[in-house]
Protein backbone atom coordinates (compact mmCIF):
# COMPACT_ATOMS: atom_id res chain seq x y z
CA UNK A 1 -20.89 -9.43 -12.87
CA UNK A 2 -17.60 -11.87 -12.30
CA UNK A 3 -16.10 -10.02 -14.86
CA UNK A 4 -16.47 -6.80 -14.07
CA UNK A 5 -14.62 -8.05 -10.94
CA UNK A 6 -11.75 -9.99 -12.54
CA UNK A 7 -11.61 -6.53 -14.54
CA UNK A 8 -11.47 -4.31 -11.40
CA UNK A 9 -8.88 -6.65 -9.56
CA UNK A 10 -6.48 -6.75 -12.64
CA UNK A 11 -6.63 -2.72 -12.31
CA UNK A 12 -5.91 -2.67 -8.82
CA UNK A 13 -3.41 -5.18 -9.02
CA UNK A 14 -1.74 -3.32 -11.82
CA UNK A 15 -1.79 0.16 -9.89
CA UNK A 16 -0.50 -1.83 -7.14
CA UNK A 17 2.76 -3.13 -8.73
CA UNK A 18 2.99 -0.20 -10.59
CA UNK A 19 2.63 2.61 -7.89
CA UNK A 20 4.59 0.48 -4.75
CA UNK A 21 7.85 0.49 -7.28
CA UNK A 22 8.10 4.12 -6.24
CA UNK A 23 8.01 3.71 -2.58
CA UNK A 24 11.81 4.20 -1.81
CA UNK A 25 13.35 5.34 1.41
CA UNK A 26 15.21 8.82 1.70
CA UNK A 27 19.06 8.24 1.53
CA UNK A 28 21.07 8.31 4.49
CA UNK A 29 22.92 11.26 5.78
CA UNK A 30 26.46 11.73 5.16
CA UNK A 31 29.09 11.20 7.56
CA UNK A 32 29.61 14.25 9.58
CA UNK A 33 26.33 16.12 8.90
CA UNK A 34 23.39 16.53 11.74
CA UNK A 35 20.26 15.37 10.18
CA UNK A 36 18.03 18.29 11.82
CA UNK A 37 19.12 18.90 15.17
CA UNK A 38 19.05 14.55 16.74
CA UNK A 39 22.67 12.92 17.30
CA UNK A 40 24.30 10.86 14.87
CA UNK A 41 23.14 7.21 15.23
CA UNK A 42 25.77 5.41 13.52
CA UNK A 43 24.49 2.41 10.80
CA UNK A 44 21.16 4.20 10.99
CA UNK A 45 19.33 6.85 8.72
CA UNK A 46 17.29 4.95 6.00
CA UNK A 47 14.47 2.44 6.67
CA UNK A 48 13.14 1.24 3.64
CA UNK A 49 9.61 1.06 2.76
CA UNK A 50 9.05 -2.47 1.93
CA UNK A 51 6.37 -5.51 3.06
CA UNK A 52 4.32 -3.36 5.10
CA UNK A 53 3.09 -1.83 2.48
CA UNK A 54 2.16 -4.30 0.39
CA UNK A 55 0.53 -6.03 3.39
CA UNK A 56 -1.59 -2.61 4.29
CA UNK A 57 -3.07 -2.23 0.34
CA UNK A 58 -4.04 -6.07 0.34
CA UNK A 59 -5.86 -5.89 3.29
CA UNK A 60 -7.40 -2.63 2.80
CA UNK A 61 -8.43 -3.72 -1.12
CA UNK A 62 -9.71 -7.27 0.26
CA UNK A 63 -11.81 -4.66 3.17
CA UNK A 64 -13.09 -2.62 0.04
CA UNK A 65 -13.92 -5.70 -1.90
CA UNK A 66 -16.09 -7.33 0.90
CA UNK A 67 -17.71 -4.81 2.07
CA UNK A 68 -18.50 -3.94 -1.94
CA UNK A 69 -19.72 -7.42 -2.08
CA UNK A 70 -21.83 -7.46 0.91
CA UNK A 71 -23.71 -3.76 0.34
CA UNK A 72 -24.08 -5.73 -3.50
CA UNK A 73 -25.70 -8.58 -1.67
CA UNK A 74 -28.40 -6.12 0.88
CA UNK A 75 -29.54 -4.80 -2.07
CA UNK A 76 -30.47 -7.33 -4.19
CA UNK A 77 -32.33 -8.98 -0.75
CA UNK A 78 -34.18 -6.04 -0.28
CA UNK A 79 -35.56 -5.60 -4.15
């Protein structure tokens, strides 16, 4: 059983670093263009995707995991 879940968090952690590489912001808009109707806010126009991310999948694969663990746990009390 442990290693079936060192094997699942090494595949989670892999898709993790592999899939959040990705995450990139759009580019700002040139000087001079309107970016869909909205004024020009000048030193703005990119926000990059970055620790948020990587905070939201650890706590939502650490959710997944516990709750795994404790549904894993009711059934072998109730057999």
């Amino acid at each position: 059983m442990k290693n079936k879940i060192q094997y699942f968090v090494a595949i989670a952690l892999l898709a993790l670093i592999s899939f959040s590489t990705s995450l990139m912001a759009q580019p700002p808009v040139p000087a001079g263009q309107d970016p869909g109707g909205a004024p020009l806010v000048p030193g703005g126009g990119s926000a990059p995707i970055s620790d948020g991310v990587y905070i939201l999948i650890a706590m939502a694969l650490a959710y997944g995991i516990t709750r795994w663990y404790a549904m894993k746990k009711v059934k072998t009390v109730q057999e």
